[in-house]
Protein backbone atom coordinates (compact mmCIF):
# COMPACT_ATOMS: atom_id res chain seq x y z
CA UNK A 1 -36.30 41.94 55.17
CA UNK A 2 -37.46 41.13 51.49
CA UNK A 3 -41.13 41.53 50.55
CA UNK A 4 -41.84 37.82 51.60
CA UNK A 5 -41.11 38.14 55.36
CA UNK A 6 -42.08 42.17 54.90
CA UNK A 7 -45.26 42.03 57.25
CA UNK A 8 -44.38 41.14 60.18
CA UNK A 9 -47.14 42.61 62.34
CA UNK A 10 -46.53 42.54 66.28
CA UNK A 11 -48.14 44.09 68.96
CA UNK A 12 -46.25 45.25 71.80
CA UNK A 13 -49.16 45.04 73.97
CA UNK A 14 -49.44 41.52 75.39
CA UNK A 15 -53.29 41.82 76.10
CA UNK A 16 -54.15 42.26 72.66
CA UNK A 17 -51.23 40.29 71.10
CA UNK A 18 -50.91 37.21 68.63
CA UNK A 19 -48.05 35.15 68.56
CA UNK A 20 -45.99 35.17 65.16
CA UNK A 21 -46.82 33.61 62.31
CA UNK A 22 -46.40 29.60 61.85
CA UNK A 23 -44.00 30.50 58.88
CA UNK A 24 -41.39 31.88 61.51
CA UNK A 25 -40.64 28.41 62.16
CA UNK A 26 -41.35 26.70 59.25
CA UNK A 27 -39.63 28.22 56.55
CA UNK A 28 -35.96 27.59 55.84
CA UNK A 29 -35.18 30.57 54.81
CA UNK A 30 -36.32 32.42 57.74
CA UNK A 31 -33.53 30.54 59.25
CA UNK A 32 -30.73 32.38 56.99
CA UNK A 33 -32.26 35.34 57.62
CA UNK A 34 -31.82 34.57 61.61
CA UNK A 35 -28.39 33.69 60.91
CA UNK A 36 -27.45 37.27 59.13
CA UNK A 37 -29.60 39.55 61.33
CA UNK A 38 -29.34 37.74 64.51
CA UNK A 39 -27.00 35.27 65.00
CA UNK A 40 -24.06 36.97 63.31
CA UNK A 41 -25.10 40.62 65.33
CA UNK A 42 -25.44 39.18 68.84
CA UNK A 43 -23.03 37.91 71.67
CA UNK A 44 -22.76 34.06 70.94
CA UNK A 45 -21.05 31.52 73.41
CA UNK A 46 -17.90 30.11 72.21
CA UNK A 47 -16.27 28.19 74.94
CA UNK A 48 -13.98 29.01 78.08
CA UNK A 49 -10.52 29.63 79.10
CA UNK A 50 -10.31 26.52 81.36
CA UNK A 51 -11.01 24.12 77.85
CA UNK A 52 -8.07 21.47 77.23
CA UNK A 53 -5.33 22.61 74.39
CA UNK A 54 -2.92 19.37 75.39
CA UNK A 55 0.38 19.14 76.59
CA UNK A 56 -1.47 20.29 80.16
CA UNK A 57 -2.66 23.00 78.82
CA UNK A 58 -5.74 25.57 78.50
CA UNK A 59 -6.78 28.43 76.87
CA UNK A 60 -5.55 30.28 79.58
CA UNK A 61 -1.97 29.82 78.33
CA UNK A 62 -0.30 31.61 75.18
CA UNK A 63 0.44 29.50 72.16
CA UNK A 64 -3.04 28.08 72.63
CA UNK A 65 -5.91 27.94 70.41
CA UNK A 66 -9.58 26.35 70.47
CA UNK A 67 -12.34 26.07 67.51
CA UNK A 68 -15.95 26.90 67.74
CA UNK A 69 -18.57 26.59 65.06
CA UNK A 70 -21.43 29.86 65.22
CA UNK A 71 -24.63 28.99 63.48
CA UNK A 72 -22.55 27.37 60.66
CA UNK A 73 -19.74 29.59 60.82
CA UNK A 74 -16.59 28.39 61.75
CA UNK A 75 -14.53 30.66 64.40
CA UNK A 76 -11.28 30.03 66.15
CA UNK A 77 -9.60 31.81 69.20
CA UNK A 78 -6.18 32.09 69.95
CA UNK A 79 -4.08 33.08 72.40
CA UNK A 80 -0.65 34.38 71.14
CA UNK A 81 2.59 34.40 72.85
CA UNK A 82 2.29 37.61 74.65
CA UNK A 83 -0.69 36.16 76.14
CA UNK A 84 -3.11 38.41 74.04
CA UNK A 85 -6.38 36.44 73.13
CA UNK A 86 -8.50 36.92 70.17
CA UNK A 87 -11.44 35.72 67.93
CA UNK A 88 -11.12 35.33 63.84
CA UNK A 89 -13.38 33.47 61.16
CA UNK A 90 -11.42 29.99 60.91
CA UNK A 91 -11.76 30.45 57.50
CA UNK A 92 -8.39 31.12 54.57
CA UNK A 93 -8.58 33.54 53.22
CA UNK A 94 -7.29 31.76 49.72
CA UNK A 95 -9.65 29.05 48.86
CA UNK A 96 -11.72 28.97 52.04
CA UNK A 97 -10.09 26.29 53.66
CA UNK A 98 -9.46 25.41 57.42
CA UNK A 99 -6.82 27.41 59.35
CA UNK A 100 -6.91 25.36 62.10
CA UNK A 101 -8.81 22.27 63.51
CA UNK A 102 -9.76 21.05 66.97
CA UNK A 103 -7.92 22.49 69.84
CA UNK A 104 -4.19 22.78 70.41
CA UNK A 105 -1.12 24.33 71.45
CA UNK A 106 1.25 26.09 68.19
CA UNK A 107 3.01 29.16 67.82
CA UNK A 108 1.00 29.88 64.37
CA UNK A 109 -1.90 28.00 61.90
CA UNK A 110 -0.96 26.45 58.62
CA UNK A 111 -4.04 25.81 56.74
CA UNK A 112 -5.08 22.14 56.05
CA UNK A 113 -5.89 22.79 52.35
CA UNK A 114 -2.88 24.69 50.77
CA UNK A 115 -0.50 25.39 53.76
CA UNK A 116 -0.85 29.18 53.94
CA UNK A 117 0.33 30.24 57.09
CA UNK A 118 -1.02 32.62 59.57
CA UNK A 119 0.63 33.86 63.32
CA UNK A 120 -1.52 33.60 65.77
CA UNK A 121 -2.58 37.18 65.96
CA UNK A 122 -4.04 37.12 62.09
CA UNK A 123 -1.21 37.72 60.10
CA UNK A 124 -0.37 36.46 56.70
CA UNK A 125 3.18 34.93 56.60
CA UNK A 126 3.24 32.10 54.54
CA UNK A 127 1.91 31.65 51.00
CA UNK A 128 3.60 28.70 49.18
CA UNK A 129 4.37 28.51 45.17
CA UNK A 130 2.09 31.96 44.47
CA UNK A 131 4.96 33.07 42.18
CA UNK A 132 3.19 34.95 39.16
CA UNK A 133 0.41 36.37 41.26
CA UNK A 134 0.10 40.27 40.27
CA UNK A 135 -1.26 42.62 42.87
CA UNK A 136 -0.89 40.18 45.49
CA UNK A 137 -0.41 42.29 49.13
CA UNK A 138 0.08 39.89 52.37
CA UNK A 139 -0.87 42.33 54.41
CA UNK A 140 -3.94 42.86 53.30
CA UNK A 141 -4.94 39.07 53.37
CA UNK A 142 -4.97 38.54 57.27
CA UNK A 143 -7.11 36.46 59.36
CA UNK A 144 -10.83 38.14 59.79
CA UNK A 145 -10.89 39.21 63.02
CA UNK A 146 -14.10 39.07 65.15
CA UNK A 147 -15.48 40.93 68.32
CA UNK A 148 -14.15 38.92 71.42
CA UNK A 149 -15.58 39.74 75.03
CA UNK A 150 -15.31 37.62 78.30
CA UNK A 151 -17.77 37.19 81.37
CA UNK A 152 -15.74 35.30 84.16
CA UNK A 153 -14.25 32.34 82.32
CA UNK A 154 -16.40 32.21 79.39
CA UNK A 155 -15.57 33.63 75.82
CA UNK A 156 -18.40 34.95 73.46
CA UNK A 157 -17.75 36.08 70.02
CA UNK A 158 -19.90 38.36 68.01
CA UNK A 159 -19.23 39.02 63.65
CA UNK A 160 -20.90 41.97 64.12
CA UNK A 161 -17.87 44.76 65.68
CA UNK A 162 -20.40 47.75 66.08
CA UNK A 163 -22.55 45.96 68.27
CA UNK A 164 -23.55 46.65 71.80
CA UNK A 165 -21.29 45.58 74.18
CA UNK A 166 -21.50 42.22 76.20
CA UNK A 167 -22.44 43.69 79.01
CA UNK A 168 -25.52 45.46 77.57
CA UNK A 169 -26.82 41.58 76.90
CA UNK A 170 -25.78 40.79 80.04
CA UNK A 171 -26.96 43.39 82.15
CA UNK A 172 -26.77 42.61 85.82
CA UNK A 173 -26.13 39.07 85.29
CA UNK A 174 -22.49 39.70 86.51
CA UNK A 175 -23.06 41.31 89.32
CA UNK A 176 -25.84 39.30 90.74
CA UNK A 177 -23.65 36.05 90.25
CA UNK A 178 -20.36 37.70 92.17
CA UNK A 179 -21.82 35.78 95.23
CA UNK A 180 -21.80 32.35 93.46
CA UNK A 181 -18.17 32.72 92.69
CA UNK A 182 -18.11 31.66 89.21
CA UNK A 183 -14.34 31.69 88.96
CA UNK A 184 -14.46 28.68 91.38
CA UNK A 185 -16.44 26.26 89.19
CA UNK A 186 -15.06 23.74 86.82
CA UNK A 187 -16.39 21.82 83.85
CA UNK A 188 -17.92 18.66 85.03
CA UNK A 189 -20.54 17.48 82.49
CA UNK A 190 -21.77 18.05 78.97
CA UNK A 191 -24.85 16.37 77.29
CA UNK A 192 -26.47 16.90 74.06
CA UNK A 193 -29.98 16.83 73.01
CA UNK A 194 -30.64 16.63 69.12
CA UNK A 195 -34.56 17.20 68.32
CA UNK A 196 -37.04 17.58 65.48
CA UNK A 197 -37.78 21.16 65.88
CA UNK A 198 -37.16 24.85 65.23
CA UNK A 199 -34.66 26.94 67.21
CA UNK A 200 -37.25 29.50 68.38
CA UNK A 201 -39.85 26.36 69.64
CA UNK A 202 -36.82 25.21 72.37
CA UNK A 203 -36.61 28.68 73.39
CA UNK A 204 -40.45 29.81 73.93
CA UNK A 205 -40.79 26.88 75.70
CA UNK A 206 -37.57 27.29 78.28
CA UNK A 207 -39.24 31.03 78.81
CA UNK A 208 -42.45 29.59 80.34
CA UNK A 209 -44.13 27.86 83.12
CA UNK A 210 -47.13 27.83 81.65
CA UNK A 211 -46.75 23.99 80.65
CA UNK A 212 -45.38 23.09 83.70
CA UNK A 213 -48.69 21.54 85.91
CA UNK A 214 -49.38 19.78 82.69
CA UNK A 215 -45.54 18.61 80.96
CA UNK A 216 -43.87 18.18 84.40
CA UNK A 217 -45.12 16.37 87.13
CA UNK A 218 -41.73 16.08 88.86
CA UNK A 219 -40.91 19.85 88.62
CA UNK A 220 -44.08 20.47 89.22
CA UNK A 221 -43.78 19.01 92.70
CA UNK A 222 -40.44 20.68 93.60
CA UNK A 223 -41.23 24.63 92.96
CA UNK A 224 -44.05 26.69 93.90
CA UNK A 225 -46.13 27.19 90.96
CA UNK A 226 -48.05 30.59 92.21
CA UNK A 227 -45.20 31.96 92.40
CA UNK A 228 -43.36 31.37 89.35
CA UNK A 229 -42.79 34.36 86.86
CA UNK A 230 -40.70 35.73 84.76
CA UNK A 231 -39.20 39.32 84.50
CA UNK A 232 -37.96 40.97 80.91
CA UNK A 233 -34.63 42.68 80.91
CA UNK A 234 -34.02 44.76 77.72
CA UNK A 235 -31.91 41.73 76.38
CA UNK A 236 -33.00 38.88 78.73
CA UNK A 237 -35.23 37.68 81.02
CA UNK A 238 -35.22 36.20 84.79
CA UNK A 239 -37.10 33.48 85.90
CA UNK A 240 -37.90 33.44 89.12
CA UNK A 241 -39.28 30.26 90.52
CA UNK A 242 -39.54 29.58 94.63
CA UNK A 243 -39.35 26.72 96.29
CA UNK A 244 -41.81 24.34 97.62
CA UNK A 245 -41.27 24.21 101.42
CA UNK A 246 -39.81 20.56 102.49
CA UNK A 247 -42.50 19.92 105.25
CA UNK A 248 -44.53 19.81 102.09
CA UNK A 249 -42.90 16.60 100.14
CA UNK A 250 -40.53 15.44 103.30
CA UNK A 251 -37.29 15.22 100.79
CA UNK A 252 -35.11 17.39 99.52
CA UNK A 253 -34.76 19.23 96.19
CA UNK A 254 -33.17 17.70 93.56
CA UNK A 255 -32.36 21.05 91.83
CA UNK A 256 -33.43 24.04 93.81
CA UNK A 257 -32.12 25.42 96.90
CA UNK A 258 -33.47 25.46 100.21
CA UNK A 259 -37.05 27.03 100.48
CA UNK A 260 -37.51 30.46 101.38
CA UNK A 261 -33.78 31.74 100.33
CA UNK A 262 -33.15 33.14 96.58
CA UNK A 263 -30.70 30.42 96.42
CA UNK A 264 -30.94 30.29 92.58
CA UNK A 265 -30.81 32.55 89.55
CA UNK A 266 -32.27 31.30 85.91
CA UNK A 267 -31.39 33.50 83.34
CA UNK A 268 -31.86 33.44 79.56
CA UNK A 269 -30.20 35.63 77.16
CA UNK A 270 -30.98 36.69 73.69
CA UNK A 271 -30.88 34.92 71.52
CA UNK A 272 -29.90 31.14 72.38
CA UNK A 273 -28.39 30.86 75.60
CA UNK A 274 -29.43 30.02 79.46
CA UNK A 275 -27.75 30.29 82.26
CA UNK A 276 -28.96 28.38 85.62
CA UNK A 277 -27.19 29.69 88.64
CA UNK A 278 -27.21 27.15 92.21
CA UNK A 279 -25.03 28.21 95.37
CA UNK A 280 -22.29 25.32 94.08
CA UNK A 281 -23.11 25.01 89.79
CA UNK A 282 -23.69 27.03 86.95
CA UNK A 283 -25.69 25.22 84.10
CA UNK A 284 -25.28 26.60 80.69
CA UNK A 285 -28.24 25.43 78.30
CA UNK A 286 -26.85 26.61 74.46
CA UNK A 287 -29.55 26.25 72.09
CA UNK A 288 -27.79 25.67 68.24
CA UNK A 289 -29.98 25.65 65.24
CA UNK A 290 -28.94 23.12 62.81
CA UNK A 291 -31.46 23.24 60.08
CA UNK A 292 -34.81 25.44 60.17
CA UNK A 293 -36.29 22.13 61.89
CA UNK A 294 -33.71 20.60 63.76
CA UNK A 295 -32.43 22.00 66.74
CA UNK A 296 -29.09 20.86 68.91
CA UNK A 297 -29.59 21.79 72.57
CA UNK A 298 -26.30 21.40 74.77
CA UNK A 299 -26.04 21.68 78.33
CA UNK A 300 -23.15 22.14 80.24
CA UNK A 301 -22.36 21.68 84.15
CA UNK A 302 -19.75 23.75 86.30
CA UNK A 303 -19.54 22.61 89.44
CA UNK A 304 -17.31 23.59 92.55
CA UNK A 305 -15.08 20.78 93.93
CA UNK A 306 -16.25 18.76 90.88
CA UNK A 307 -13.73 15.85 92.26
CA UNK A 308 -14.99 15.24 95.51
CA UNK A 309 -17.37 12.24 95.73
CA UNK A 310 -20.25 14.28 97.93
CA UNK A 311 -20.28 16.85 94.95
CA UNK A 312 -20.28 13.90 92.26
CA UNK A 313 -23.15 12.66 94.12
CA UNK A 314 -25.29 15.71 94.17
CA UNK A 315 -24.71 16.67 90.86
CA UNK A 316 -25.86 13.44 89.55
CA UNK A 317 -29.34 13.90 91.11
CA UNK A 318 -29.09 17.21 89.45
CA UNK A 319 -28.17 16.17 86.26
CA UNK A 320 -30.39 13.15 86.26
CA UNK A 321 -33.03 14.92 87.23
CA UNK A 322 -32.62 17.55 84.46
CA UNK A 323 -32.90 14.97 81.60
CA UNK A 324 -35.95 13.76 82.87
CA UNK A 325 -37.27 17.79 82.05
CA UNK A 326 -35.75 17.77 79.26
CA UNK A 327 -36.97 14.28 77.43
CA UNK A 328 -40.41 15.44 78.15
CA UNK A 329 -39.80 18.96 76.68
CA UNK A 330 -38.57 17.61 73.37
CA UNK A 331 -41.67 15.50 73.21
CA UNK A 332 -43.40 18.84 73.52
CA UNK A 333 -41.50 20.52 71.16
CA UNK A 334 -41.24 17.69 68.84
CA UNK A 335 -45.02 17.59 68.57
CA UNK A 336 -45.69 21.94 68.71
CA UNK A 337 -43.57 21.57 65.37
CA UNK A 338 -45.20 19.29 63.65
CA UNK A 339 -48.99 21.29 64.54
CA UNK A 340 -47.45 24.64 63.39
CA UNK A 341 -47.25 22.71 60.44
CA UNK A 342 -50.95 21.83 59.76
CA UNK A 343 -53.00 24.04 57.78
CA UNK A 344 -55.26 24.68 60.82
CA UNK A 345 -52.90 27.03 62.60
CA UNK A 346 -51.20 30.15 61.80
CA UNK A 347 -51.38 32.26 65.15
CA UNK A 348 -52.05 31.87 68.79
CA UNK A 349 -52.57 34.42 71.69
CA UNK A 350 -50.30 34.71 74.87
CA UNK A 351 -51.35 34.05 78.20
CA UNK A 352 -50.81 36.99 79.70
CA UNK A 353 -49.74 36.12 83.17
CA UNK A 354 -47.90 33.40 82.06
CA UNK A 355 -45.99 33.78 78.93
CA UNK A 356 -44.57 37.67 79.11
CA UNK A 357 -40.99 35.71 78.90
CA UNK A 358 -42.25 34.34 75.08
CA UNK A 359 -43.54 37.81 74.06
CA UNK A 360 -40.59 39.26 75.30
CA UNK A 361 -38.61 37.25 73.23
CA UNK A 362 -40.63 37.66 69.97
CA UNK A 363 -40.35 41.22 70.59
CA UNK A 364 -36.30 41.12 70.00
CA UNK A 365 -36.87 38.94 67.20
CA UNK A 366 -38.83 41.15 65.19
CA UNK A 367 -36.84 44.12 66.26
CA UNK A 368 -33.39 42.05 64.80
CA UNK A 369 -35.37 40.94 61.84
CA UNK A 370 -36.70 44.80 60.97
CA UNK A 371 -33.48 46.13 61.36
């Protein structure tokens, strides 16, 4: 870090522990620095194998490609003909322009800009009118490849090829979701939340229920409170939050499963990403910083038997029910960004039985940001 952001004290002790500093989420270069040390060094959602590519197509078939954009940097994967996929920066490598756009089916990338041509495993093969150009070497002018790993249907991408591996983010997410059968679900829904806040604000408030009895009377009613907590993982953390039993409220959960059974798993991963596990869904919650104060949340629904009008009806309880939460957390973190803003606040402390998940979190980040 440079001698602004140097200090960066943190105690690893919750009990005696203040939150970071105000200027964390305030300052817009903090956010470049994010995007260099954390961002571009950890495993970062891209999109799936079952996404469109036309002519009836996914990314599951060769000749296919998709485009992704990772904390402002633009990424595509392709699939080549021998079926091989693979992540590069969507970026040519003569005058920066776009190899390729959208999603599609092609057997290479011409580049919107000049036309320079690229297969579809990173090679260099076309370069119109460069005539006169001394110590010019195709081969050396490829596509930049990037680190490409895949959990079930889902593709993450990571700039950083020394990194851990996926599976030391993910941990034991994979094996505790083999009963859900993940394989089985479908996209069925995607909806965006824009808000007036930074990144990190979204994400310490997704990692506790501190707020809850306060922020969300409707949650509130459908999980039992005492026993909500939240349990670190060296790169994530686990939510666990029970049920209410029905005899209780007489109706039945919008969200949850049935009470008494560990019919759900909630799962957040560092840096950005959530994933909500049900017996029949997986919700993905992928939180994208846009500017140091404004934030693009997106969730995602994968249901099985998305088609069938029982499941259509459920999950628009669920989804419904979801956007209530989330309207009145972007109030909240709408209006936490705008106090860590005043020139009365610089620090907090954590409540200890309550928001481990949040000093857990701020613990990676200063780690990343030390490095």
């Amino acid at each position: 870090m440079n001698a602004k952001h140097a200090a960066l004290e943190f105690e690893r002790n919750i009990e005696s522990a203040w939150t970071l500093p105000s200027r964390l989420y305030t300052d817009p270069t903090v956010l470049e620095l994010e995007k260099e040390k954390i961002f571009r060094r950890t495993w970062q959602l891209a999109g799936n194998t079952r996404h469109a590519c036309g002519e009836s197509k996914t990314l599951a078939d060769p000749e296919t490609y998709l485009c992704a954009e990772i904390a402002g940097e633009p990424v595509v994967l392709s699939r080549d003909a021998a079926g091989v996929l693979r992540a590069f920066s969507n970026v040519c490598r003569h005058r920066a322009g776009p190899i390729a756009e959208g999603a599609g089916c092609r057997s290479n990338f011409r580049c919107g800009y000049h036309g320079w041509t690229y297969t579809l495993d990173g090679r260099l093969i076309g370069t119109p009118d460069v005539d006169g150009m001394e110590f010019f070497d195709r081969t050396t002018m490829g596509m930049v490849p990037l680190g490409l790993a895949e959990w079930e249907q889902f593709l993450f991408v990571n700039f950083d090829r020394a990194a851990p591996p996926l599976a030391a983010f993910l941990e034991d997410i994979p094996e505790r979701a083999r009963r859900f059968a993940v394989p089985e679900f479908e996209f069925a829904e995607r909806r965006e939340y824009l808000m007036e806040c930074n990144w990190k604000v979204y994400v310490d408030n997704y990692l506790e229920g501190y707020h809850i009895p306060i922020a969300h009377p409707g949650l509130m009613r459908e999980i039992d409170y005492a026993g909500y907590r939240v349990e670190p993982h060296r790169y994530s953390s686990r939510q666990i939050a029970p049920v209410r039993p029905k005899s209780q409220e007489g109706v039945e959960s919008r969200v949850y499963g049935e009470p008494g059974q560990e019919e759900a798993l909630y799962y957040w991963v560092f840096p950005n990403l959530m994933l909500n596990l049900y017996p029949e869904n997986l919700q993905t919650n992928l939180v994208v910083p846009l500017t140091h104060e404004k934030t693009l949340v997106i969730f995602e629904w994968y249901y099985r038997d998305a088609g069938s009008s029982a499941v259509r009806e459920r999950m628009g309880r669920a989804v419904e029910f979801s956007h209530q939460v989330q309207e009145e957390d972007i109030h909240l973190c709408e209006a936490v960004q705008r106090g860590l803003r005043s020139s009365t606040y610089d620090r907090g402390r954590y409540c200890v039985k309550r928001e481990n998940g949040v000093h857990h979190f701020h613990s990676l980040l200063v780690e990343f940001l030390e490095r």
